[in-house]
C-alpha atoms as a PDB file:
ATOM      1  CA  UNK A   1     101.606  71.489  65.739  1.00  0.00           C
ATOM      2  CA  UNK A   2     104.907  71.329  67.551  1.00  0.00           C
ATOM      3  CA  UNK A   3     105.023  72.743  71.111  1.00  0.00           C
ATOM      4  CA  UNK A   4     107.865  73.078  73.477  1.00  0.00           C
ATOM      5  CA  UNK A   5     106.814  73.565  77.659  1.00  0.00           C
ATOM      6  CA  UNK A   6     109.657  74.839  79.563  1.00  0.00           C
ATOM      7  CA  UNK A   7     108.992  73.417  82.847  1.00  0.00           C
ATOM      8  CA  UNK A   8     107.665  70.266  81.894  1.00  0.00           C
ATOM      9  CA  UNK A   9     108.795  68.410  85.261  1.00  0.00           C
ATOM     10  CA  UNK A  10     106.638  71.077  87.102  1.00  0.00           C
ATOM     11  CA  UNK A  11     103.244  70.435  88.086  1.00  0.00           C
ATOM     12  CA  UNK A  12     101.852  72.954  84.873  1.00  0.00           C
ATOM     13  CA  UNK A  13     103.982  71.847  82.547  1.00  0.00           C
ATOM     14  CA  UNK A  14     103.107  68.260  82.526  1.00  0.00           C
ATOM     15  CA  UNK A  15      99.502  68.846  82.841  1.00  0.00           C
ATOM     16  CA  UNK A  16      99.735  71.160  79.905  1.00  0.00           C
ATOM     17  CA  UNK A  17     101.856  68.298  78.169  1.00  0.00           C
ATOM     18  CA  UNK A  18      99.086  66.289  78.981  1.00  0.00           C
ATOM     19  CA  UNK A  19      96.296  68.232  77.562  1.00  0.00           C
ATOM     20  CA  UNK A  20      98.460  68.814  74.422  1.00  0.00           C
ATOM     21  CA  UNK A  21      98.954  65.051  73.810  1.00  0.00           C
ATOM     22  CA  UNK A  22      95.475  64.645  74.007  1.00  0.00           C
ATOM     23  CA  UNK A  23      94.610  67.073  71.744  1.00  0.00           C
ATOM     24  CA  UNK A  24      97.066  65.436  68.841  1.00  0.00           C
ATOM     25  CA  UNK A  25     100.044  67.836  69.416  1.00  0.00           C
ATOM     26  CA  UNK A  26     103.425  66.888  69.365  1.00  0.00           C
ATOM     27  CA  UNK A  27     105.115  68.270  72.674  1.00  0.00           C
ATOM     28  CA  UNK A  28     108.439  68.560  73.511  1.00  0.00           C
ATOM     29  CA  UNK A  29     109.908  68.727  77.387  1.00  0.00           C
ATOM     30  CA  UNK A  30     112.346  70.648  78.387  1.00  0.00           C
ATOM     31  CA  UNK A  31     113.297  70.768  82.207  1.00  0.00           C
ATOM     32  CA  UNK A  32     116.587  70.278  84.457  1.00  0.00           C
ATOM     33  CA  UNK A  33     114.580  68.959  87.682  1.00  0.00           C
ATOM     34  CA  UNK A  34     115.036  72.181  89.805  1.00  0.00           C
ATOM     35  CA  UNK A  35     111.709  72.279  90.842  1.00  0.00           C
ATOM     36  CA  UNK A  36     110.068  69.778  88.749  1.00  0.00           C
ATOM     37  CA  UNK A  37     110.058  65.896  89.917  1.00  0.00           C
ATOM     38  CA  UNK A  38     110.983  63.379  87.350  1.00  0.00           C
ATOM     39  CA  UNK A  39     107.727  61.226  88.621  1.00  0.00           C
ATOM     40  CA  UNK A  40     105.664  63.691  86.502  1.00  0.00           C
ATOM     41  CA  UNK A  41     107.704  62.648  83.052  1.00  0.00           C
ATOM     42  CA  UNK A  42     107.197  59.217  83.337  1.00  0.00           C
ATOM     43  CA  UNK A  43     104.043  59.007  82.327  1.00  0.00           C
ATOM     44  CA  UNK A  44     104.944  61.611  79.610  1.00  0.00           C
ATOM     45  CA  UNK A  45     108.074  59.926  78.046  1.00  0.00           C
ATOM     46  CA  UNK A  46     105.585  56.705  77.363  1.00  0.00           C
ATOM     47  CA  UNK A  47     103.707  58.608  74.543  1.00  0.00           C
ATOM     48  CA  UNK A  48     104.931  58.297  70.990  1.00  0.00           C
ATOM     49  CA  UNK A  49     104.355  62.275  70.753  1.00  0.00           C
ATOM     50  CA  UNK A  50     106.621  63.172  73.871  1.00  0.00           C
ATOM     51  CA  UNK A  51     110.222  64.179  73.630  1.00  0.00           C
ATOM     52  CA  UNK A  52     112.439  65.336  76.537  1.00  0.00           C
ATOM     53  CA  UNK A  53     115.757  67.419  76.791  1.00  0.00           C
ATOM     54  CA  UNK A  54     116.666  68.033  80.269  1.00  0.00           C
ATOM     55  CA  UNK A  55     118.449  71.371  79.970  1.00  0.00           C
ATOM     56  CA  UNK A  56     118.710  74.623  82.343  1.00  0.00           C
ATOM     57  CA  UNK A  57     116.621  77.066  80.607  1.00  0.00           C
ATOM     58  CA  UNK A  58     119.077  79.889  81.847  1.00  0.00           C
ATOM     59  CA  UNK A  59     121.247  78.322  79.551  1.00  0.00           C
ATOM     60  CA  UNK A  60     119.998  79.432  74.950  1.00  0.00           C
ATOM     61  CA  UNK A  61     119.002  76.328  73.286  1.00  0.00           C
ATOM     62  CA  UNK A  62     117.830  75.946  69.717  1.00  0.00           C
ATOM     63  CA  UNK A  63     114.606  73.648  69.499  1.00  0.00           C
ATOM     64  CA  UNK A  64     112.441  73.899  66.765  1.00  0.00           C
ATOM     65  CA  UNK A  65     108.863  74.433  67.387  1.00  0.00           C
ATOM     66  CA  UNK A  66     105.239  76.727  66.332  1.00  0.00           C
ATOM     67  CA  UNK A  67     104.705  77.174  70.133  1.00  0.00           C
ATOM     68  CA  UNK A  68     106.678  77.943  73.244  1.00  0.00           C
ATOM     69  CA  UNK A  69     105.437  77.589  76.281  1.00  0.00           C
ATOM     70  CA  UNK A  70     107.472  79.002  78.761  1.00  0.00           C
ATOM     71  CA  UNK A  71     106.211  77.571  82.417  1.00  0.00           C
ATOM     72  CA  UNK A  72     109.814  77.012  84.131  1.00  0.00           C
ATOM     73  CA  UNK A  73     110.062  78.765  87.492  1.00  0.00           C
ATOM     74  CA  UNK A  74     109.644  77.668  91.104  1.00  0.00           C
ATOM     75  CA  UNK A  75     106.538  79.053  92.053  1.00  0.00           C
ATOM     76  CA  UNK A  76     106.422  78.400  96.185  1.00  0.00           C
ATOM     77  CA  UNK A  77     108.134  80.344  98.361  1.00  0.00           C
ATOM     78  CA  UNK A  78     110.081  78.041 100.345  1.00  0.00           C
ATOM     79  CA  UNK A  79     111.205  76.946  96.858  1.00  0.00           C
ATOM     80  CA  UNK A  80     112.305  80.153  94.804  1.00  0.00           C
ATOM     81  CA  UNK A  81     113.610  81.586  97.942  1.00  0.00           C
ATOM     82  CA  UNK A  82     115.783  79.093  98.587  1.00  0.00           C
ATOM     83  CA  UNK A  83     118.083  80.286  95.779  1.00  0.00           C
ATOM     84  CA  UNK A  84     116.503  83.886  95.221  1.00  0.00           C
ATOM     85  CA  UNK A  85     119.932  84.632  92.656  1.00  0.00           C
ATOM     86  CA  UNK A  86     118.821  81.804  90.593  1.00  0.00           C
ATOM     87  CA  UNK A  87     115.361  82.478  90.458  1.00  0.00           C
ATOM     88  CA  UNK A  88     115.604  85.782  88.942  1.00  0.00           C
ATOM     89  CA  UNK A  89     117.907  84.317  86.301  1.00  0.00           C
ATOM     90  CA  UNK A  90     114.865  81.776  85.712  1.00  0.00           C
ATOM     91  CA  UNK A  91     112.483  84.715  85.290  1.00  0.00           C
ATOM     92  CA  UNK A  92     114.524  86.881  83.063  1.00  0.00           C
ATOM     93  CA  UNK A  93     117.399  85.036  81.202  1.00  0.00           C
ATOM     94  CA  UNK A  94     114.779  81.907  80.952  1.00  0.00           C
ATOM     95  CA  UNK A  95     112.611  84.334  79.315  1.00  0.00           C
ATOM     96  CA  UNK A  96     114.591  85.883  77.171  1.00  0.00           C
ATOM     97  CA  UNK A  97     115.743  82.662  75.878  1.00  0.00           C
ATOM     98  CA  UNK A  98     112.375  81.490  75.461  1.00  0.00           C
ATOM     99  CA  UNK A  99     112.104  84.647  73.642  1.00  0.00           C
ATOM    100  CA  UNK A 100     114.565  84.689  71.261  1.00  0.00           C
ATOM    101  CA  UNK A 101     114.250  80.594  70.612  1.00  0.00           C
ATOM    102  CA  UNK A 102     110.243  81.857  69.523  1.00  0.00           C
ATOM    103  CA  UNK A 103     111.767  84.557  67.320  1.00  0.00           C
ATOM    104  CA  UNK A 104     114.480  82.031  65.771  1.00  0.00           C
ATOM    105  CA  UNK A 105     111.321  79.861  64.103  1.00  0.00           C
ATOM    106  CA  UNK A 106     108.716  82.441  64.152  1.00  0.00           C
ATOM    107  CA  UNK A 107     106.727  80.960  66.955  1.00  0.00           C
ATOM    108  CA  UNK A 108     103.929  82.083  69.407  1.00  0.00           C
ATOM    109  CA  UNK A 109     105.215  82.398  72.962  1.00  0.00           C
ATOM    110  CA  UNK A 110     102.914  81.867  76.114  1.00  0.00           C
ATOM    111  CA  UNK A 111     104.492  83.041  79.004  1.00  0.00           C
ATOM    112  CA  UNK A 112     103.138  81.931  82.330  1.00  0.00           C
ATOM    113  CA  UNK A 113     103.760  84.957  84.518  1.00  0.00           C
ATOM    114  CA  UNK A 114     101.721  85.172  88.288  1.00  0.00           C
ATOM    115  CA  UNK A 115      99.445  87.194  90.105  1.00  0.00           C
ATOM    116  CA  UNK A 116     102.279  87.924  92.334  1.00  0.00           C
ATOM    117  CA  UNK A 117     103.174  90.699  89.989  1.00  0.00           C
ATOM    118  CA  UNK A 118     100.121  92.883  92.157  1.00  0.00           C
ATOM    119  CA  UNK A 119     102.086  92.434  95.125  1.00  0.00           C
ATOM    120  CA  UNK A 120     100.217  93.077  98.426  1.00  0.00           C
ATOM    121  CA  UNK A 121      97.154  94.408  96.361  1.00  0.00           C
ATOM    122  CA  UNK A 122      95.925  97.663  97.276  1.00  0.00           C
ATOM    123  CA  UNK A 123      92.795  96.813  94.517  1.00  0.00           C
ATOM    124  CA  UNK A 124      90.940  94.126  94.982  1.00  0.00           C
ATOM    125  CA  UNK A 125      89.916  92.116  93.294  1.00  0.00           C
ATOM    126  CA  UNK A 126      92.952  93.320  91.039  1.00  0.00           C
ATOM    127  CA  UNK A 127      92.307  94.008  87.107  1.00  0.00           C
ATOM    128  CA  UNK A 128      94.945  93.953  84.540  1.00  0.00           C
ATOM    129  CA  UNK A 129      95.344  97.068  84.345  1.00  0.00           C
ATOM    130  CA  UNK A 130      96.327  97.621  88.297  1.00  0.00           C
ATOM    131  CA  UNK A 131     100.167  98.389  88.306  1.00  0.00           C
ATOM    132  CA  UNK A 132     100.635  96.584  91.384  1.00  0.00           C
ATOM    133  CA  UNK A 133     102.236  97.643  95.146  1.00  0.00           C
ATOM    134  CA  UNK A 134     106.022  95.592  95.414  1.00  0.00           C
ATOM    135  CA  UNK A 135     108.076  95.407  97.400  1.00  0.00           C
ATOM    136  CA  UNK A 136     111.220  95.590  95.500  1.00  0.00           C
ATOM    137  CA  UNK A 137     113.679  94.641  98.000  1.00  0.00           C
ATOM    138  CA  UNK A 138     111.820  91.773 100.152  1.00  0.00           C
ATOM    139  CA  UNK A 139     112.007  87.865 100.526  1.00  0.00           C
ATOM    140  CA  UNK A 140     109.860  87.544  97.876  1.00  0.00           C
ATOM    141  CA  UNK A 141     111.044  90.404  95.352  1.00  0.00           C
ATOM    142  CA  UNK A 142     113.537  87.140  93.647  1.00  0.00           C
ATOM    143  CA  UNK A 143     110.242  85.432  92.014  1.00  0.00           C
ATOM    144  CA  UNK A 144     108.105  88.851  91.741  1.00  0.00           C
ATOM    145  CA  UNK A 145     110.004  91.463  90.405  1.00  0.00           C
ATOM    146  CA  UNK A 146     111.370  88.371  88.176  1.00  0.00           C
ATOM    147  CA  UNK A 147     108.176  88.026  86.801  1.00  0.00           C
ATOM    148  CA  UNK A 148     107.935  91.460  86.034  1.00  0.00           C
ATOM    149  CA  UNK A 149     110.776  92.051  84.248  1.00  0.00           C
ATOM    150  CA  UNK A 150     109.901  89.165  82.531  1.00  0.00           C
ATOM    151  CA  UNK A 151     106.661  90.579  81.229  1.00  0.00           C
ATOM    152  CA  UNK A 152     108.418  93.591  80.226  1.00  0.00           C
ATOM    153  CA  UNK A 153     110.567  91.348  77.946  1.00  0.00           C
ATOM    154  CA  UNK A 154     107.862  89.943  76.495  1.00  0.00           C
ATOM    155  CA  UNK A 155     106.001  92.944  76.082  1.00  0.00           C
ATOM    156  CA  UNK A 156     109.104  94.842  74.387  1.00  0.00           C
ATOM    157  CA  UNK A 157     109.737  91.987  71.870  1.00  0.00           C
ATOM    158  CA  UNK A 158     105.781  92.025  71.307  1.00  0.00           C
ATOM    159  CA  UNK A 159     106.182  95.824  70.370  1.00  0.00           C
ATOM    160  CA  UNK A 160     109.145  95.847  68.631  1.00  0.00           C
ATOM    161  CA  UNK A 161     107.393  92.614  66.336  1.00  0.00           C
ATOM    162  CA  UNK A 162     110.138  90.169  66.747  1.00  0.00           C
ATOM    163  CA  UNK A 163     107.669  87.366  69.009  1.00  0.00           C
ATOM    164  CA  UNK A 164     104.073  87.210  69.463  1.00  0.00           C
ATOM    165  CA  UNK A 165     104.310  86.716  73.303  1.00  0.00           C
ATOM    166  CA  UNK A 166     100.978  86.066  75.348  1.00  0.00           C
ATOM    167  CA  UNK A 167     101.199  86.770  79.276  1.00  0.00           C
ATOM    168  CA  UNK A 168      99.038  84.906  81.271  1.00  0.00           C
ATOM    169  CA  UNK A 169      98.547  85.836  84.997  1.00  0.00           C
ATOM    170  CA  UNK A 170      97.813  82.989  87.439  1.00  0.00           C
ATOM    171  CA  UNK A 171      96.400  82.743  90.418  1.00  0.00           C
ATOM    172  CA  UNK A 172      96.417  80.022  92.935  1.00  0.00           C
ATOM    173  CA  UNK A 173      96.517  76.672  91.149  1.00  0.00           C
ATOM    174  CA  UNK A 174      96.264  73.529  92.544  1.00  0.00           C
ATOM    175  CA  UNK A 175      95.650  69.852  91.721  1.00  0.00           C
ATOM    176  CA  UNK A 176      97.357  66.443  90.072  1.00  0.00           C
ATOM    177  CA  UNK A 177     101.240  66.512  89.719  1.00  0.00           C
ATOM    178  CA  UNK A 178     101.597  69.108  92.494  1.00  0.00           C
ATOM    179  CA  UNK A 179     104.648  68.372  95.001  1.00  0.00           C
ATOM    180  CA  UNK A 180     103.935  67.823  98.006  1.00  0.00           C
ATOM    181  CA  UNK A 181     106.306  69.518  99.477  1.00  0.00           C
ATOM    182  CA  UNK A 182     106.201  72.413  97.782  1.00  0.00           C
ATOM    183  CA  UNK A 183     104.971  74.580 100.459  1.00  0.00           C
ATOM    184  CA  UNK A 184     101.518  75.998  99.031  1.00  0.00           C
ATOM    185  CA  UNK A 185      98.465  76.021 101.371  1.00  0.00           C
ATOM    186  CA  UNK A 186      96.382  73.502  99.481  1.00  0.00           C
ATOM    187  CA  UNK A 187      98.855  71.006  99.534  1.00  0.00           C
ATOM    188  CA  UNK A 188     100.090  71.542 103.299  1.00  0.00           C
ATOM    189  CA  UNK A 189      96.964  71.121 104.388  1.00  0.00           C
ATOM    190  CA  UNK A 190      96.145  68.058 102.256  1.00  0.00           C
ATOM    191  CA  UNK A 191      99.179  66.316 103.178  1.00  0.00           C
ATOM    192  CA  UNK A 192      98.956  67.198 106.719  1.00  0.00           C
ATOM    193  CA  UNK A 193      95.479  66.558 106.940  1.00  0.00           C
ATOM    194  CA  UNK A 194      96.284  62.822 105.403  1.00  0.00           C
ATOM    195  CA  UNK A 195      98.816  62.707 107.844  1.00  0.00           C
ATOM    196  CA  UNK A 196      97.025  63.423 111.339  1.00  0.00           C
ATOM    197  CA  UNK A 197      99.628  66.793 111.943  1.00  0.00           C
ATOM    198  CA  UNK A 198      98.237  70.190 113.148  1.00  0.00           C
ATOM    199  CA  UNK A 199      97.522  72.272 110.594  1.00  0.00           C
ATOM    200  CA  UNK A 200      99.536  75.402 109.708  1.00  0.00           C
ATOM    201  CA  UNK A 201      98.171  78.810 109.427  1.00  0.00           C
ATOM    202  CA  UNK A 202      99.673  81.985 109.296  1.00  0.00           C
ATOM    203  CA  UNK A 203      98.652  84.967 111.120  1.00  0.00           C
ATOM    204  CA  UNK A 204      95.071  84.185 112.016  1.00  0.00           C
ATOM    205  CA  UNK A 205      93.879  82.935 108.919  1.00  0.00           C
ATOM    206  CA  UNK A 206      91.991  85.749 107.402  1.00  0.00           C
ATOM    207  CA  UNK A 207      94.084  85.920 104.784  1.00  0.00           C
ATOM    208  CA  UNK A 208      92.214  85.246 101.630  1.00  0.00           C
ATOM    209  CA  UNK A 209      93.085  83.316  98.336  1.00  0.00           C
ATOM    210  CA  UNK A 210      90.810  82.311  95.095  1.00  0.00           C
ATOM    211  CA  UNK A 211      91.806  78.669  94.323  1.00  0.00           C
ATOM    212  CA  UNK A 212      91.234  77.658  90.350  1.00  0.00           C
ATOM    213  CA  UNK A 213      91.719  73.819  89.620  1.00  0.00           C
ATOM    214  CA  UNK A 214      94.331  73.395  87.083  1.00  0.00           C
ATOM    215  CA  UNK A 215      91.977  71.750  83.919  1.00  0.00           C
ATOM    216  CA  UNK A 216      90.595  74.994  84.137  1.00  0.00           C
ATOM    217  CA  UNK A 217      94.022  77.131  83.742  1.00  0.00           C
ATOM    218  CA  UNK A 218      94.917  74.648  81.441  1.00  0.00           C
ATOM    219  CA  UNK A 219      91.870  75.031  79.154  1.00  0.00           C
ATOM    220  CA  UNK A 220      92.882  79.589  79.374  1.00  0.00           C
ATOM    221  CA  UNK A 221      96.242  78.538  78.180  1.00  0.00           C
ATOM    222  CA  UNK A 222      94.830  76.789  75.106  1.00  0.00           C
ATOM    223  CA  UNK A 223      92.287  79.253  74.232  1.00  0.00           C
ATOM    224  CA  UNK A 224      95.020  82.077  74.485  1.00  0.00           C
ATOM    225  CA  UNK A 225      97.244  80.525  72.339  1.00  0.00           C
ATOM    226  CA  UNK A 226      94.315  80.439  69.725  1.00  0.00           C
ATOM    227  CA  UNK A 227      93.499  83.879  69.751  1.00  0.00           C
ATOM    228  CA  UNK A 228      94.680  85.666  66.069  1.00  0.00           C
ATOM    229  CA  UNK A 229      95.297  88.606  68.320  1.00  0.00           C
ATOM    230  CA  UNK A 230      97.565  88.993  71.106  1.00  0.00           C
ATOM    231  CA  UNK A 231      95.054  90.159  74.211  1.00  0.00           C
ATOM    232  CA  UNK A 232      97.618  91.659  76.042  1.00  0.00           C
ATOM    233  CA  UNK A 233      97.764  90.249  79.756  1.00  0.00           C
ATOM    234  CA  UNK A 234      95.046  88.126  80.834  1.00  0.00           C
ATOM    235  CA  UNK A 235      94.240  86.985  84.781  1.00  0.00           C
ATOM    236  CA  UNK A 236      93.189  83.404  84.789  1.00  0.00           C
ATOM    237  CA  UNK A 237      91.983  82.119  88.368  1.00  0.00           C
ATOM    238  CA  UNK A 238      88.807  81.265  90.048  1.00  0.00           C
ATOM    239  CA  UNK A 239      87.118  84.614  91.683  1.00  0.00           C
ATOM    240  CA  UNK A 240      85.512  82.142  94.315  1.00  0.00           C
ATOM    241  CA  UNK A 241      87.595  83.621  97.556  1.00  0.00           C
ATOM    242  CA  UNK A 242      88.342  81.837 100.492  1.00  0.00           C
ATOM    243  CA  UNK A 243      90.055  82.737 104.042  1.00  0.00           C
ATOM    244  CA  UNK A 244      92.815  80.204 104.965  1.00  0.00           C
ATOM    245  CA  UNK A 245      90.782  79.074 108.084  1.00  0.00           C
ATOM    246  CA  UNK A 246      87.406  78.465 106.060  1.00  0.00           C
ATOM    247  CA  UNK A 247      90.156  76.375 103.328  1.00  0.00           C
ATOM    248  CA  UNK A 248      91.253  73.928 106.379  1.00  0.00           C
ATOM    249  CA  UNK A 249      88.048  72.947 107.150  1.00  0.00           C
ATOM    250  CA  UNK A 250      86.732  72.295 103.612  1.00  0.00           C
ATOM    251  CA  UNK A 251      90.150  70.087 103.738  1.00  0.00           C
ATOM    252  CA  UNK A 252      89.342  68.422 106.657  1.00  0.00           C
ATOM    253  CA  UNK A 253      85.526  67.824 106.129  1.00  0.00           C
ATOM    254  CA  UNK A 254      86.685  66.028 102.441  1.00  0.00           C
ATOM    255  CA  UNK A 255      89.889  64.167 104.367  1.00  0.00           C
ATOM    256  CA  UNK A 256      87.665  63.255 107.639  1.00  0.00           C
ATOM    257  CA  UNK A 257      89.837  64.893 110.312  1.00  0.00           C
ATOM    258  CA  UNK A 258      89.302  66.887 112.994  1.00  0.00           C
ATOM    259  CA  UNK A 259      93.272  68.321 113.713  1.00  0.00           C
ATOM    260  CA  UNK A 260      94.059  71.390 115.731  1.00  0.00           C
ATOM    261  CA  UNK A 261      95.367  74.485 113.788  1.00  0.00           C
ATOM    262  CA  UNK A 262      98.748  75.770 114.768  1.00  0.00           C
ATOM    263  CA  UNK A 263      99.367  79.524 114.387  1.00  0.00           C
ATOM    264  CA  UNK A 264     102.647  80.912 113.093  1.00  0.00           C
ATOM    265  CA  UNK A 265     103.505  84.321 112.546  1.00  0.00           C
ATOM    266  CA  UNK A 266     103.089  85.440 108.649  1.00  0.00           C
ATOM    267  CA  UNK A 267     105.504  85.605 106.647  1.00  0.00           C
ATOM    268  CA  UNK A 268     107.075  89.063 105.393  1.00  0.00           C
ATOM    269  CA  UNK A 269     105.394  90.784 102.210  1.00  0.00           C
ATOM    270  CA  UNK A 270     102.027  87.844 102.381  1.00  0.00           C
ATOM    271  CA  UNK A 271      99.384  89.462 100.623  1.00  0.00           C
ATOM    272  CA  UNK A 272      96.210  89.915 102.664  1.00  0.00           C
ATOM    273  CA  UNK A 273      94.189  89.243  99.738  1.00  0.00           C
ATOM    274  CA  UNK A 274      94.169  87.730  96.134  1.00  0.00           C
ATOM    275  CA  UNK A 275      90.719  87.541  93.656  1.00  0.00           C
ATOM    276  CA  UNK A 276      91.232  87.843  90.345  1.00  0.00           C
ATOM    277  CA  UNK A 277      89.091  90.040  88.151  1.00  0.00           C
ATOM    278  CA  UNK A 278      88.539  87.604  85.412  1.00  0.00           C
ATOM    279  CA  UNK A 279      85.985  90.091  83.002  1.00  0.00           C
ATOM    280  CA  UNK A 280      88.542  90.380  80.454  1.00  0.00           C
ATOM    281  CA  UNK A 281      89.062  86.621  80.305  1.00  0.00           C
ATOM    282  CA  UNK A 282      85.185  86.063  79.991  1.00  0.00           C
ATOM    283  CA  UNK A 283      85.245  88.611  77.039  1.00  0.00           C
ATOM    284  CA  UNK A 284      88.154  87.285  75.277  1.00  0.00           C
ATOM    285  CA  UNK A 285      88.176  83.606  76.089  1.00  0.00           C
ATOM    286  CA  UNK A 286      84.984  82.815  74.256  1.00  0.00           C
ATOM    287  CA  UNK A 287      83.360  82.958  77.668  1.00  0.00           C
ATOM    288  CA  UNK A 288      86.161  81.503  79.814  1.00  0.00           C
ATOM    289  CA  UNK A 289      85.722  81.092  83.590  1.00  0.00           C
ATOM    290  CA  UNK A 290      86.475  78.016  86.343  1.00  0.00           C
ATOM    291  CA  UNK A 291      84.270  75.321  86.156  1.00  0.00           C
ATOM    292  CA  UNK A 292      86.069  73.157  88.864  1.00  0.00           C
ATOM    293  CA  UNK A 293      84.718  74.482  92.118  1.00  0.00           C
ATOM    294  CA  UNK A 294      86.698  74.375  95.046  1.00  0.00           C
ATOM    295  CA  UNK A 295      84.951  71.114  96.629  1.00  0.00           C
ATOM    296  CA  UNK A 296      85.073  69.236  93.445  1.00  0.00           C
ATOM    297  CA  UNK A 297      88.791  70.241  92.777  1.00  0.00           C
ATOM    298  CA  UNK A 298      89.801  69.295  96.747  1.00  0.00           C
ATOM    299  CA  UNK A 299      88.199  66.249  96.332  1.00  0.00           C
ATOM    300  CA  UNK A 300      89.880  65.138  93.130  1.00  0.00           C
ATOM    301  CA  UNK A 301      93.080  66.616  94.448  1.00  0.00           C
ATOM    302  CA  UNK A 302      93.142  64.364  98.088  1.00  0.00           C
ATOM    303  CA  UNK A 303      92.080  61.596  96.038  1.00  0.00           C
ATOM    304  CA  UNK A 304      95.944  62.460  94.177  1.00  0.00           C
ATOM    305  CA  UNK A 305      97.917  62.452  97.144  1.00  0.00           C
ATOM    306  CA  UNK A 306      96.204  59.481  98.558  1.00  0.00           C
ATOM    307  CA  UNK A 307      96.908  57.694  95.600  1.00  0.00           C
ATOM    308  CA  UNK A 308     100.520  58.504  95.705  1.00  0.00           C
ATOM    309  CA  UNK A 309     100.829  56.655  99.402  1.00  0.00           C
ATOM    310  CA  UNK A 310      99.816  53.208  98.690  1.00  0.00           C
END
């Protein structure tokens, strides 16, 4: 099978390359370097199966494929807020080209959309079917109201029978191919723990977050695109929850540091808290759920980073 990632450059889309190659696939990249790194094609462009076309995906192309994978989108704040304007034309005109480049050869479309689409969840842990509480108009509306819309996209040309389009909700991901600077917790803390600098937490920490190591999202997205039945939106994450205070220290226990936290004031529209309800996953998924616990998946991930120092 032929697939194309959107995204590739971005720490999903090469390890779904990754797991595609593997698996026999031919993949083809497609990425302009917005938010991906070129250091995560290298690798890539060294396997007979690999192709690349560095193109803005706001931009129609015509590729020929049996999958789509559409993964491109800054997903850290300091990243798609940077240009929020451009963002949103990631999330919907990406999409919709995604969309209609499925239609043109009749293939299945994944789209990678984000639990972000719950907002500051009034649910918890928050089922599909919970319609979310958004703030339409915030810092953070660019990337989550994009993601919305972009669901409804796929949803409409789902129902109207013109692309098979699978929406996948993730949660917190981390591990290999991450940036570093890419403002998530797990990777500020990593690098600053590797580092010797304070470590940052906002508000006092009792935020919480459910952290799922990425061979585990990875091995959802495959098993979606399997199904003979579109499932409608699925939430794949790890339901293991975590404050951000109880997250440093697992950090610095793995690291070996003992650094002083520094407090900052939170930024606007944070959620408070963010577990996924995963029941339809385990039902439809052939029994889908994280095997990667959070120690494991810190450890393999600090291991990464240190690697990329020497």
């Amino acid at each position: 099978m032929k697939y194309l990632v959107t995204g590739a450059a971005g720490f999903l889309g090469a390890n779904l390359a990754w797991r595609l190659l593997n698996d026999g696939h031919e993949v083809i990249g497609l990425d302009n370097y917005h938010s991906g790194s070129k250091s995560n094609i290298v690798g890539l462009m060294k396997h007979p199966k690999f192709s690349f076309v560095e193109h803005d995906v706001v931009k129609p192309y015509d590729i020929a494929c049996d999958y789509v994978c559409n993964l491109a989108c800054p997903a850290s704040p300091p990243h798609y807020q940077r240009d929020p304007i451009y963002t949103m034309k990631i999330s919907v005109l990406g999409t919709l080209n995604a969309l209609e480049n499925a239609e043109r050869y009749k293939a299945r479309l994944l789209q990678a959309s984000t639990s972000e689409i719950y907002g500051d969840p009034l649910v918890h842990p928050q089922v599909e079917t919970y319609l979310g509480n958004v703030n339409s108009i915030g810092p953070r509306a660019c990337y989550d109201e994009g993601k919305r819309a972009a669901e409804t996209l796929c949803a409409d040309f789902t129902r109207l029978g013109r692309v098979d389009a699978r929406l996948v909700r993730i949660f917190n991901t981390y591990g290999p191919h991450m940036r570093g600077d890419d403002g998530r917790v797990v990777t500020n803390f990593i690098l600053q723990s590797l580092e010797g600098r304070a470590l940052t937490v906002y508000g006092a920490g009792q935020q919480t977050r459910s952290f799922c190591y990425v061979d585990d999202l990875i091995e959802g997205f495959i098993r979606i695109m399997a199904l003979t039945a579109n499932p409608g939106p699925i939430n794949l994450g790890n339901p293991n929850e975590f404050t951000m205070l109880e997250l440093a220290d697992k950090v610095q226990a793995i690291v070996g540091t003992k650094l002083p936290i520094e407090f900052n004031p939170i930024p606007v529209d944070d959620p408070r808290q963010r577990r996924p309800d995963i029941s339809k996953a385990k039902h439809m998924l052939n029994g889908w759920e994280p095997k990667v616990q959070l120690q494991e998946g810190l450890t393999k991930s600090i291991a990464y980073f240190r690697s990329l120092k020497k």
